[in-house]
PDB file of N, CA and C in Angstrom:
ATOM      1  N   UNK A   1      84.760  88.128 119.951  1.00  0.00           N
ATOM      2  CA  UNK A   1      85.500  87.827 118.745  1.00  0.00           C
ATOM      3  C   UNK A   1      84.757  86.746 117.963  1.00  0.00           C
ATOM      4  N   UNK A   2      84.822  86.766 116.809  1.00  0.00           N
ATOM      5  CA  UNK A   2      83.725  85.868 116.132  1.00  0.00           C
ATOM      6  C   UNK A   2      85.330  85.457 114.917  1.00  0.00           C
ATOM      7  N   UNK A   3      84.805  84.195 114.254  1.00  0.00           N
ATOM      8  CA  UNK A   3      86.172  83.547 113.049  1.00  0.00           C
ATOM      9  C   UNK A   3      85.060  83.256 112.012  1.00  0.00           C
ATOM     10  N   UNK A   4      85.642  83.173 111.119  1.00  0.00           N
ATOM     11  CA  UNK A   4      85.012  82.156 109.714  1.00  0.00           C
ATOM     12  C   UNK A   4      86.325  82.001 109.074  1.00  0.00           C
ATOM     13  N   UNK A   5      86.307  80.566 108.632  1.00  0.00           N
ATOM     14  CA  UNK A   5      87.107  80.203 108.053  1.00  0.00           C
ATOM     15  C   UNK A   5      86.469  79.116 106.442  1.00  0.00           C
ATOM     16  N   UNK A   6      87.512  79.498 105.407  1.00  0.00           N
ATOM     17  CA  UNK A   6      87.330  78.954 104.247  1.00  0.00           C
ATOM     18  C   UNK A   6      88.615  77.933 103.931  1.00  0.00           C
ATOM     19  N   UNK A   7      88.108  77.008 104.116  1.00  0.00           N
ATOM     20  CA  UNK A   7      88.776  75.598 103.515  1.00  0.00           C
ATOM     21  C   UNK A   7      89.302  75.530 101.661  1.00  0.00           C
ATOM     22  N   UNK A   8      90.367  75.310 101.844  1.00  0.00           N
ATOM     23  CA  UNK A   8      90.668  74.620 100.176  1.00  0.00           C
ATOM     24  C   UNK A   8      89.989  75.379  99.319  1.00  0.00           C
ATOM     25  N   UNK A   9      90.464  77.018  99.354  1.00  0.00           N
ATOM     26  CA  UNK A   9      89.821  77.975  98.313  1.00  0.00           C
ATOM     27  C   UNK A   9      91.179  78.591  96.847  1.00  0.00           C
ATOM     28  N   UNK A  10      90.340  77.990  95.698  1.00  0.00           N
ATOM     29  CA  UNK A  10      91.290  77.966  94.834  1.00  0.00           C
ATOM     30  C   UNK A  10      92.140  78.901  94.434  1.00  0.00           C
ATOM     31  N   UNK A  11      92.824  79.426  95.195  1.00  0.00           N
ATOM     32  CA  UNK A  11      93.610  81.158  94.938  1.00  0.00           C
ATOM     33  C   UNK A  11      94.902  80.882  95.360  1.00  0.00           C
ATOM     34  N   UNK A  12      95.753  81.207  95.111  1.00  0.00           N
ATOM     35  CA  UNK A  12      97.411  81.405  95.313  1.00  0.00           C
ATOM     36  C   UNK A  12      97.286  81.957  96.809  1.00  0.00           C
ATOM     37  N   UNK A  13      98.372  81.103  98.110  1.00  0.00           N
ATOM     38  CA  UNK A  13      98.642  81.778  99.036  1.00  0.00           C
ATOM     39  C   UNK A  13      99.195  83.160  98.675  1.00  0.00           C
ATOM     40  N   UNK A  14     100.223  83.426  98.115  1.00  0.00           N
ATOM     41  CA  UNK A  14     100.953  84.280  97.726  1.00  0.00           C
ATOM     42  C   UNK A  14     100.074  85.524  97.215  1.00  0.00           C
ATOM     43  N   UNK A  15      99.078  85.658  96.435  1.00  0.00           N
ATOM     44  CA  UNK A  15      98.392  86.426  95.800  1.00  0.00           C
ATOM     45  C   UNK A  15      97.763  86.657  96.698  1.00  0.00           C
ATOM     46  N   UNK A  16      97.145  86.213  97.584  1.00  0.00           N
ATOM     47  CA  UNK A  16      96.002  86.210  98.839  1.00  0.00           C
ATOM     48  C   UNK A  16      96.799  86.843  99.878  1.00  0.00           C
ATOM     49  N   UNK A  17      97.236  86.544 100.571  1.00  0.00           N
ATOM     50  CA  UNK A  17      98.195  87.520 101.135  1.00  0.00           C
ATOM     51  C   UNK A  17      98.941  88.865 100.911  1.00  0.00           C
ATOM     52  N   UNK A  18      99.000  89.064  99.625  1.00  0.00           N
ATOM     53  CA  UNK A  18      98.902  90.839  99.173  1.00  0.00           C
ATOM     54  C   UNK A  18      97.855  91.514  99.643  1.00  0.00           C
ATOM     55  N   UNK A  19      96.622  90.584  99.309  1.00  0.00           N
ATOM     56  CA  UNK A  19      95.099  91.857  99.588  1.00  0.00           C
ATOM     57  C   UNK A  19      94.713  91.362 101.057  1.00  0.00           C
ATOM     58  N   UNK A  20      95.376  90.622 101.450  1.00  0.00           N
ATOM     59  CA  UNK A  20      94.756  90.326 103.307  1.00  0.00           C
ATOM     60  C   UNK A  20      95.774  91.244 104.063  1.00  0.00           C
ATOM     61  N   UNK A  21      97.085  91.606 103.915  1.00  0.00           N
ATOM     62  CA  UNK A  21      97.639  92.765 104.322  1.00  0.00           C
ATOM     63  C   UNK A  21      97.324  94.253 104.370  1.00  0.00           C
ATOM     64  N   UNK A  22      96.181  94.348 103.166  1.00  0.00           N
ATOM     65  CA  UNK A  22      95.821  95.323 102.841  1.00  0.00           C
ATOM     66  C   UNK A  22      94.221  95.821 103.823  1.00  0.00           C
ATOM     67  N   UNK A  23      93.491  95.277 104.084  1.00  0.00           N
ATOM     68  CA  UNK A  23      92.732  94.860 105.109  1.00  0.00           C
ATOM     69  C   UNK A  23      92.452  94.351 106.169  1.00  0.00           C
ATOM     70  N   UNK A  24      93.912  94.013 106.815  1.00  0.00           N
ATOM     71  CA  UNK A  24      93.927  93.940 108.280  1.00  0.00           C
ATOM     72  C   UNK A  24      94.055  95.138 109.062  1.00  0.00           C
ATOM     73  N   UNK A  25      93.246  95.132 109.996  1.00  0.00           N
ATOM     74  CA  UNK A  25      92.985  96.678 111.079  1.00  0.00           C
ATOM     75  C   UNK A  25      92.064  97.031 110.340  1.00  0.00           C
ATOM     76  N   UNK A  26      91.624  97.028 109.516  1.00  0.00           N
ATOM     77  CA  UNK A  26      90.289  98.180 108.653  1.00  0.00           C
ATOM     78  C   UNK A  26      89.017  97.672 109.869  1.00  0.00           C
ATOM     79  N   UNK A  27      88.399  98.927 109.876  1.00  0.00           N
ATOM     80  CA  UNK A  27      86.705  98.626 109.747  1.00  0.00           C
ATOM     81  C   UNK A  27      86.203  97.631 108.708  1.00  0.00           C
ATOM     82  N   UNK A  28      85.735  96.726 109.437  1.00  0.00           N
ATOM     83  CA  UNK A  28      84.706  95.738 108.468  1.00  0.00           C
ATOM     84  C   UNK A  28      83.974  96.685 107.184  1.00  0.00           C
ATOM     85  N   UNK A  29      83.365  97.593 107.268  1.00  0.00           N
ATOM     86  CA  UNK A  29      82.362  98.100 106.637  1.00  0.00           C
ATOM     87  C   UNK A  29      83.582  98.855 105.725  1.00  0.00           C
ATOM     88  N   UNK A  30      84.526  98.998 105.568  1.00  0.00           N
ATOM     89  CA  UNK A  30      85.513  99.877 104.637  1.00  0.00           C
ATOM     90  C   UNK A  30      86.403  98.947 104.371  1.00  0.00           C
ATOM     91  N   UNK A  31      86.924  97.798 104.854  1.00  0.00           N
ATOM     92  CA  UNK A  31      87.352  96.938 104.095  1.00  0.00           C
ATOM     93  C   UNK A  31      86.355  95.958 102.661  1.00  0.00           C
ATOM     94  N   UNK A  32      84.985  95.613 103.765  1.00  0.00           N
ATOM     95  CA  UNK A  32      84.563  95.337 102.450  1.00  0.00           C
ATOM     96  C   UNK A  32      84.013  96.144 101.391  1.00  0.00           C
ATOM     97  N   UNK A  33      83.852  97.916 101.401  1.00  0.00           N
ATOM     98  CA  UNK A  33      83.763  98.461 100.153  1.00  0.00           C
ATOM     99  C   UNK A  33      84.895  98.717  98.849  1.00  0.00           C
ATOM    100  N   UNK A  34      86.323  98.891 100.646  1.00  0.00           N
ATOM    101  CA  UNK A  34      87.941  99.151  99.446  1.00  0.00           C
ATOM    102  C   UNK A  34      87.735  97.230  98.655  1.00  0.00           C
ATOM    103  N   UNK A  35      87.164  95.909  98.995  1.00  0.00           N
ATOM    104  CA  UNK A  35      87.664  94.596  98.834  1.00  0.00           C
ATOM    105  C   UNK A  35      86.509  94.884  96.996  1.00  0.00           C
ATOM    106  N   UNK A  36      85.905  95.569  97.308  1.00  0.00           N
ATOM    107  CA  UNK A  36      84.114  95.527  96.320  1.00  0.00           C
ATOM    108  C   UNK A  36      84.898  95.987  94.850  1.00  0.00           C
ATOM    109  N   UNK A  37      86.066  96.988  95.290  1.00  0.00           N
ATOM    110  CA  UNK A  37      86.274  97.419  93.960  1.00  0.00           C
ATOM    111  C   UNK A  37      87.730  96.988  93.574  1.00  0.00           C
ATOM    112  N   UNK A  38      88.475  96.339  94.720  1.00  0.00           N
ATOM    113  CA  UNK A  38      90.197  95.427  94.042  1.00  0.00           C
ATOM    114  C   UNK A  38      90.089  94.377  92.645  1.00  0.00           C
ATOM    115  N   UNK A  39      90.428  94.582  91.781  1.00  0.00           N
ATOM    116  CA  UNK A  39      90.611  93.908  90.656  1.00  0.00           C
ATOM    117  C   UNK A  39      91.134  92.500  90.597  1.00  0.00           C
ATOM    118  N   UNK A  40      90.981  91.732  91.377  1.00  0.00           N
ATOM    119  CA  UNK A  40      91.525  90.624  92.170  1.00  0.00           C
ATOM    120  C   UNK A  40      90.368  89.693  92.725  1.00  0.00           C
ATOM    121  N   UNK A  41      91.052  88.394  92.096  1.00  0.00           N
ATOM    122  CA  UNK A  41      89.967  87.217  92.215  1.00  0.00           C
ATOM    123  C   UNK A  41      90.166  86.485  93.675  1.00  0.00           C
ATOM    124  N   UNK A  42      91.045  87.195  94.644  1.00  0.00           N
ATOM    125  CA  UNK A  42      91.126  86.768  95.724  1.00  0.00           C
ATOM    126  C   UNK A  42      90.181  87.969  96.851  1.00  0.00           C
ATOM    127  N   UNK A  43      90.796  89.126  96.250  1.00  0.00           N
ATOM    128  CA  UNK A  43      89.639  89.795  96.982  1.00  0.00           C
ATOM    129  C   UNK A  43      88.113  89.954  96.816  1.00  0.00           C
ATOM    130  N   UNK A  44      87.791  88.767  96.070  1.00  0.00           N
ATOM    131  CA  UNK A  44      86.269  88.827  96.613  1.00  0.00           C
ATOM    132  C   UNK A  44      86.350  87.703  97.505  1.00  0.00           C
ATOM    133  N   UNK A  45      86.951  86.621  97.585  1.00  0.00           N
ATOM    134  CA  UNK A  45      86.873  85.651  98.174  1.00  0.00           C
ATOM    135  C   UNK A  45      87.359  86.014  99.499  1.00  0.00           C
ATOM    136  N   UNK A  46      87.916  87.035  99.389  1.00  0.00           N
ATOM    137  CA  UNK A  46      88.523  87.301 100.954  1.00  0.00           C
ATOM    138  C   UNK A  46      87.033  88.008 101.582  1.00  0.00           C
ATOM    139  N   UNK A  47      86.531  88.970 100.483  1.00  0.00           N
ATOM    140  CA  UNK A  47      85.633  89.912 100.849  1.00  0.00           C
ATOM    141  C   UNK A  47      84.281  89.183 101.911  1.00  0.00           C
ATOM    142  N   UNK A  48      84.525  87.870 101.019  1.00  0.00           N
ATOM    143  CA  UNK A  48      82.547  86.756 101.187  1.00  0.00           C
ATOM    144  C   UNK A  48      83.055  86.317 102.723  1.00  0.00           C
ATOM    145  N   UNK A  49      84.807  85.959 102.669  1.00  0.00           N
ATOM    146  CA  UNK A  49      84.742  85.180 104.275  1.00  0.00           C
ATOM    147  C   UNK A  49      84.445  86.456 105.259  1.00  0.00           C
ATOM    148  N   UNK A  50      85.236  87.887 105.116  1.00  0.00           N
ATOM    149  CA  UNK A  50      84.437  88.775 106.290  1.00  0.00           C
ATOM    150  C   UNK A  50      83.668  88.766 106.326  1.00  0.00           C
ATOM    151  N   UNK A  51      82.541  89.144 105.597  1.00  0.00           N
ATOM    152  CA  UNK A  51      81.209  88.714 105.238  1.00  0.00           C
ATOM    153  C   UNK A  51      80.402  87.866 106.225  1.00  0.00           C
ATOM    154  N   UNK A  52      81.210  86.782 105.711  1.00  0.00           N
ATOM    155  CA  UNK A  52      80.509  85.907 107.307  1.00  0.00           C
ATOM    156  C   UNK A  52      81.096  85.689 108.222  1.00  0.00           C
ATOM    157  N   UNK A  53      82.301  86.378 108.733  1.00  0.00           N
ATOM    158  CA  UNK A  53      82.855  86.729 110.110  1.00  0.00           C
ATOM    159  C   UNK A  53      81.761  87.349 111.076  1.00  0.00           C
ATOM    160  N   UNK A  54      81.580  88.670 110.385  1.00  0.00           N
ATOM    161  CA  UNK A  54      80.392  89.640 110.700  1.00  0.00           C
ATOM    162  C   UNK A  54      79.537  89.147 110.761  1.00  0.00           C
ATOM    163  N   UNK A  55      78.592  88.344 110.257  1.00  0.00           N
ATOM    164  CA  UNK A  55      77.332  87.645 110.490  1.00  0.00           C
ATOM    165  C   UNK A  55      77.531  86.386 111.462  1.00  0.00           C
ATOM    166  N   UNK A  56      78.823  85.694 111.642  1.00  0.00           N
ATOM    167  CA  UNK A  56      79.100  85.012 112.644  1.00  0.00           C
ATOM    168  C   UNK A  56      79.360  86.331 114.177  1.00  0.00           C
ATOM    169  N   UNK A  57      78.991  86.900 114.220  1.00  0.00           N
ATOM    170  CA  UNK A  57      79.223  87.876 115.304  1.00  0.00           C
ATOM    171  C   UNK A  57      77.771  88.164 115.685  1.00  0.00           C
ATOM    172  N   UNK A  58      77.008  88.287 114.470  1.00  0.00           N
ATOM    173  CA  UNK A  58      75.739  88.644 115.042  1.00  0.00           C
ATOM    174  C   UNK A  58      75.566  90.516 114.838  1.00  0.00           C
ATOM    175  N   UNK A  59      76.306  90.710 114.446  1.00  0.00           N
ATOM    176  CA  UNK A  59      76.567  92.422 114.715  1.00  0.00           C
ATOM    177  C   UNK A  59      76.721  93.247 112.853  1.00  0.00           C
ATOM    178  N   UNK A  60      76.684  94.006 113.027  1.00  0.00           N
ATOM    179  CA  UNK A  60      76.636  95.161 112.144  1.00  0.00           C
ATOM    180  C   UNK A  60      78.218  95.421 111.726  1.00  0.00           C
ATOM    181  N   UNK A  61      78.595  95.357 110.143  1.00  0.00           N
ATOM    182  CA  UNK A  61      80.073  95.725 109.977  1.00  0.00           C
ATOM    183  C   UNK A  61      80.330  96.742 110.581  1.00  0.00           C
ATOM    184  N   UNK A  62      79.639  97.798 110.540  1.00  0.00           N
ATOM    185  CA  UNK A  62      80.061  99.300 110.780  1.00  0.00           C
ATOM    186  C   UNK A  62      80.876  99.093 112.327  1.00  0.00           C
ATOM    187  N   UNK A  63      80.550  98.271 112.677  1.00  0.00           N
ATOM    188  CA  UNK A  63      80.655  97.805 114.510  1.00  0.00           C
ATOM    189  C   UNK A  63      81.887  97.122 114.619  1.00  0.00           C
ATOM    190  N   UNK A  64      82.112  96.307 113.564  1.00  0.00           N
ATOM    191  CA  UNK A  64      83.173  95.364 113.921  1.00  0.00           C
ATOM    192  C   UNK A  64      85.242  95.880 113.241  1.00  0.00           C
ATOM    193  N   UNK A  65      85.860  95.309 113.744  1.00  0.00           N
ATOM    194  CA  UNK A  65      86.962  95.483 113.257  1.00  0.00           C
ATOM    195  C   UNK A  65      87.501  94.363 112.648  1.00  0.00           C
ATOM    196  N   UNK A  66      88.210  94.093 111.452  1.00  0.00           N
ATOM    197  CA  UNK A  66      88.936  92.988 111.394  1.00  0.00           C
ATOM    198  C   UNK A  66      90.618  92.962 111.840  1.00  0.00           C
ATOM    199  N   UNK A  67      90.588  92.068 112.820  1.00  0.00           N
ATOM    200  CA  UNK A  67      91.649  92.237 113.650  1.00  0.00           C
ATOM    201  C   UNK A  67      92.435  90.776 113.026  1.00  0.00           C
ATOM    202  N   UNK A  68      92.391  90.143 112.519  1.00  0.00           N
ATOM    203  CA  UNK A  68      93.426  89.124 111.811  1.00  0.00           C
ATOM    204  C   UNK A  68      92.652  88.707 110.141  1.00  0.00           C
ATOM    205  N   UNK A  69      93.886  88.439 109.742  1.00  0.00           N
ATOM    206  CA  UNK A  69      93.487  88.059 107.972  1.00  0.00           C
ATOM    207  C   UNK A  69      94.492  86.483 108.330  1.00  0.00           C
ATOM    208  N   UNK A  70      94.467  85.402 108.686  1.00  0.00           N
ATOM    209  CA  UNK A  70      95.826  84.623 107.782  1.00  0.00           C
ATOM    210  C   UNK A  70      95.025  83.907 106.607  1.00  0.00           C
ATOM    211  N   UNK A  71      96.138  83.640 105.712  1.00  0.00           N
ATOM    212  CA  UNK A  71      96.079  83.232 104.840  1.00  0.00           C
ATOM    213  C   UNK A  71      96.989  81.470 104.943  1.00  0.00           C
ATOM    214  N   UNK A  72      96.780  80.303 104.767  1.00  0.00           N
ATOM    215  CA  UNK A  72      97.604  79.255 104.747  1.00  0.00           C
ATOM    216  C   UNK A  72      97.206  78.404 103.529  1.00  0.00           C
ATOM    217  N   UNK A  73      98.978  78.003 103.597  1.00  0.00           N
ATOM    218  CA  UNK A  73      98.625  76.882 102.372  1.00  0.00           C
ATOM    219  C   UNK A  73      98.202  75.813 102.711  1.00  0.00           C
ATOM    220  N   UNK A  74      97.407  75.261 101.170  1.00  0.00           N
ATOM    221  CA  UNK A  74      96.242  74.237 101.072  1.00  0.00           C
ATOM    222  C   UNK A  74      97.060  72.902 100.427  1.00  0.00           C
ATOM    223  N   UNK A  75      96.970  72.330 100.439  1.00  0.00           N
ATOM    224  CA  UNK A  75      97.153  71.070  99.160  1.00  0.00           C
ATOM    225  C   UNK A  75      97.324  71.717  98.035  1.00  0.00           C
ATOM    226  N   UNK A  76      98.544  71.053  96.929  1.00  0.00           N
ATOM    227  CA  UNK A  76      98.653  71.847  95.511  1.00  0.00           C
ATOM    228  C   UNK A  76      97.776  70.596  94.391  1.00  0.00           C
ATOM    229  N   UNK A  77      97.196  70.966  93.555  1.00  0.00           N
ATOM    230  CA  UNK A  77      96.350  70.235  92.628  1.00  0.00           C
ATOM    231  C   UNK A  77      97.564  70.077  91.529  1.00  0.00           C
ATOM    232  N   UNK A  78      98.139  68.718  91.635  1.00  0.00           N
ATOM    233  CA  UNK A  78      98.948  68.510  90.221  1.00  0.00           C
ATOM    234  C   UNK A  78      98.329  68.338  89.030  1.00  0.00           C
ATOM    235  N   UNK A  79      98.621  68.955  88.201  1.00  0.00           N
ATOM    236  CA  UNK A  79      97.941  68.594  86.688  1.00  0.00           C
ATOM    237  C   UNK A  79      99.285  68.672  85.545  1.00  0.00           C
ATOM    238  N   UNK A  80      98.904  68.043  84.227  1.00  0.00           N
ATOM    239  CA  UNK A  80      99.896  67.780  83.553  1.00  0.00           C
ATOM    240  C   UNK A  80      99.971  68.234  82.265  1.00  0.00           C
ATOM    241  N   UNK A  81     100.835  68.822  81.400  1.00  0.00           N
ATOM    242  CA  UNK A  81     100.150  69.852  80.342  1.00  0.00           C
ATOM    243  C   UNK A  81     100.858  68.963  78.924  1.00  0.00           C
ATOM    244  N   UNK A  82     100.900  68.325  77.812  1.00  0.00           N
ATOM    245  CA  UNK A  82     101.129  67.759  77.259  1.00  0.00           C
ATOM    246  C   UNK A  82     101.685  69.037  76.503  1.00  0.00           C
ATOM    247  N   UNK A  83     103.275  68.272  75.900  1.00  0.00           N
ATOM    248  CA  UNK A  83     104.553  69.317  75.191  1.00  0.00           C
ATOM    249  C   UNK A  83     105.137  68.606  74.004  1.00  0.00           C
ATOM    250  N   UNK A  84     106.055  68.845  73.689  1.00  0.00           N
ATOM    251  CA  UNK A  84     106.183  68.796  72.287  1.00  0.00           C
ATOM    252  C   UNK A  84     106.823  67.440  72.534  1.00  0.00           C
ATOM    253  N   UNK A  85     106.739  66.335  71.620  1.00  0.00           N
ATOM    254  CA  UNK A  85     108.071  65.100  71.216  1.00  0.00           C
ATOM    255  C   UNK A  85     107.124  64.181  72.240  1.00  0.00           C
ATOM    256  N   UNK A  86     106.331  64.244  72.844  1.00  0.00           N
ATOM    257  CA  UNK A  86     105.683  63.061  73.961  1.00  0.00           C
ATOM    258  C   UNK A  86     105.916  63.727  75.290  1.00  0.00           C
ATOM    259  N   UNK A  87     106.274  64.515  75.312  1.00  0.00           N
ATOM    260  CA  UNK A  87     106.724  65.039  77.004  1.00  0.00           C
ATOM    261  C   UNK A  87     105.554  65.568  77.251  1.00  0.00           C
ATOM    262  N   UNK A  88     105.774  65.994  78.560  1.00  0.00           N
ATOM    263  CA  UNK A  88     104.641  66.730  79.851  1.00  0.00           C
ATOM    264  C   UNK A  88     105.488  67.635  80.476  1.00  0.00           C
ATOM    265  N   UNK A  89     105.171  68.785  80.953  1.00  0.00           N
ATOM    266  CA  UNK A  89     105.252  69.612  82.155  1.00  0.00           C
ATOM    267  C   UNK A  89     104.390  69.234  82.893  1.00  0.00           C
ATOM    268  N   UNK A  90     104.554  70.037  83.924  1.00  0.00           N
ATOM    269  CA  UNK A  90     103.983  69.904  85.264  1.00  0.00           C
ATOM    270  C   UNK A  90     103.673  71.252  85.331  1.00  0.00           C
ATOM    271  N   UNK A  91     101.856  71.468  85.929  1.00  0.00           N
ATOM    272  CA  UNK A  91     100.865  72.695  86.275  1.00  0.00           C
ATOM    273  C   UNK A  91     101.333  72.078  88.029  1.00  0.00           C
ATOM    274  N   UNK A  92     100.877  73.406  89.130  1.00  0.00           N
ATOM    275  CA  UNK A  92     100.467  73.368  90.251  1.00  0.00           C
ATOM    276  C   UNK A  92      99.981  73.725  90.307  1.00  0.00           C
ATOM    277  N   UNK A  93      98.173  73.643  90.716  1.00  0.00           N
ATOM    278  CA  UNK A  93      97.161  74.621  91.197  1.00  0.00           C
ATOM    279  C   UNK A  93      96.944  74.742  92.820  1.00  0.00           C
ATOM    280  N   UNK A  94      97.477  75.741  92.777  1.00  0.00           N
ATOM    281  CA  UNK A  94      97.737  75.519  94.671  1.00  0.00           C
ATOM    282  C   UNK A  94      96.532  76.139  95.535  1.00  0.00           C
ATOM    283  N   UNK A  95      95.906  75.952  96.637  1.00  0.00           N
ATOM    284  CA  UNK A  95      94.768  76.156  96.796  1.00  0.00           C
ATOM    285  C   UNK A  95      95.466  76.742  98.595  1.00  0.00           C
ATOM    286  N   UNK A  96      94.346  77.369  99.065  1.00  0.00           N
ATOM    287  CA  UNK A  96      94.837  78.210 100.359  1.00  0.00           C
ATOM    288  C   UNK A  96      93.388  78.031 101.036  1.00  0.00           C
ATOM    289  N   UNK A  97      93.924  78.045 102.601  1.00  0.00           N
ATOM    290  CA  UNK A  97      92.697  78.302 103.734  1.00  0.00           C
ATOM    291  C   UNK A  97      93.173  79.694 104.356  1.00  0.00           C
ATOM    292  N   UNK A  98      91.911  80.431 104.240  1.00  0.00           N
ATOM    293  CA  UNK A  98      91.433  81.671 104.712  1.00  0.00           C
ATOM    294  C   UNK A  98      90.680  81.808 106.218  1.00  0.00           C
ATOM    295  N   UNK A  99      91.559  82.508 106.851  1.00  0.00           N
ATOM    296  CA  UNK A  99      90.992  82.235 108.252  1.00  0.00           C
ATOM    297  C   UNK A  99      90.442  83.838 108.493  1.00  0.00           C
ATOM    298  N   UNK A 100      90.003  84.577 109.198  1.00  0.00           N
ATOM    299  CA  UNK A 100      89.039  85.798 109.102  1.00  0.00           C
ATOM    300  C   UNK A 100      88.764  86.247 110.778  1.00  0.00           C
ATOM    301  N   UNK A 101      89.221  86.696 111.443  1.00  0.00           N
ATOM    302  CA  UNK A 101      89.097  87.291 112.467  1.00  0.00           C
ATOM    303  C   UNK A 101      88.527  88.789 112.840  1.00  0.00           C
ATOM    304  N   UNK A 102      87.226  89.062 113.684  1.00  0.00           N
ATOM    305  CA  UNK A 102      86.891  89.881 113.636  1.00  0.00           C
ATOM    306  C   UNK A 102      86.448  90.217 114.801  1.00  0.00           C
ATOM    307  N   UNK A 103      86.677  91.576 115.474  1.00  0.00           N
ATOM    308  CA  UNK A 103      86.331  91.999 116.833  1.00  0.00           C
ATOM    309  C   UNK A 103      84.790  93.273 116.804  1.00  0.00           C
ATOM    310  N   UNK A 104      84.602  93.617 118.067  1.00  0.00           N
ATOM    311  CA  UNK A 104      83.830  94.687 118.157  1.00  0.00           C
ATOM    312  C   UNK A 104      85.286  95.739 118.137  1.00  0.00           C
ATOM    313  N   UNK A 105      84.587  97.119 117.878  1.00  0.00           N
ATOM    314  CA  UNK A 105      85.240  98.300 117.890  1.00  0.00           C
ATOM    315  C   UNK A 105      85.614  98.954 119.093  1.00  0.00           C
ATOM    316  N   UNK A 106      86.537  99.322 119.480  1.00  0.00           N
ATOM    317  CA  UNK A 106      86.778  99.631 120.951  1.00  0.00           C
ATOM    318  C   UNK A 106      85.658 101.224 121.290  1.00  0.00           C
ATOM    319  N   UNK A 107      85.368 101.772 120.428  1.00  0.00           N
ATOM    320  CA  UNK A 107      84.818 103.064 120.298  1.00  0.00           C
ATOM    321  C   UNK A 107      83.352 103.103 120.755  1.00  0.00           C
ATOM    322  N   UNK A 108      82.927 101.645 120.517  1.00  0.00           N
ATOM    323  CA  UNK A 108      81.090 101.443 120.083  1.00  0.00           C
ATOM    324  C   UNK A 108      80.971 100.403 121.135  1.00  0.00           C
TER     325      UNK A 108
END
C-alpha cells in the first residue's frame, strides 16, 4: 500500500468529496483518464495526488487500485469584502487535506 497526501489544498471539502466518491475502487489508470476530462478544479488536484500515490508505490497505474480517497477539512482563510454604508461581510476560503490511498490489484 503506498499514501500521498496534500496539505492545505485550496478547494472546498464539500466539492472535493463529490469527485473522490467518484473514484474510489477505480483502477488508477481509469480514474486518472475519467479525473483528465471532469470539469472540476478539484479533480485535477485530486488527479496530481494519485499521481503520486502511484509513483510513491514504485509501480505502474495500470497495476494499482485506489482503495481510499478522504478528503478533510483544512483551516478556513477569513477575508473581508467591503459593502455598502461602511460595512463588511465576511468571505470563507476554506481549504482541505487530501489523503490518497493506493493498493496493488488483486488480479496482477
Amino acid at each position: 500500500m503506498a499514501r500521498s497526501l496534500l496539505r492545505f489544498s485550496r478547494v472546498s471539502p464539500l466539492k472535493a468529496r463529490l469527485i473522490a466518491q467518484e473514484v474510489q475502487g477505480m483502477n488508477a489508470e481509469l480514474a486518472l483518464a475519467s479525473l483528465e476530462f471532469t470539469p472540476n478544479k478539484a479533480a485535477k488536484i485530486i488527479s496530481k495526488v494519485i499521481a503520486s500515490a502511484v509513483a510513491n508505490a514504485d509501480a505502474e497505474p495500470q497495476e494499482m487500485v485506489v482503495t481510499s480517497v478522504r478528503i478533510d477539512k483544512g483551516p478556513v482563510l477569513k477575508r473581508f469584502k467591503p459593502r455598502a454604508r461602511g460595512r463588511a461581510s465576511g468571505i470563507h476560503k476554506p481549504t482541505s487535506h487530501i489523503l490518497v490511498e493506493v493498493n496493488k490489484a488483486e488480479g496482477k
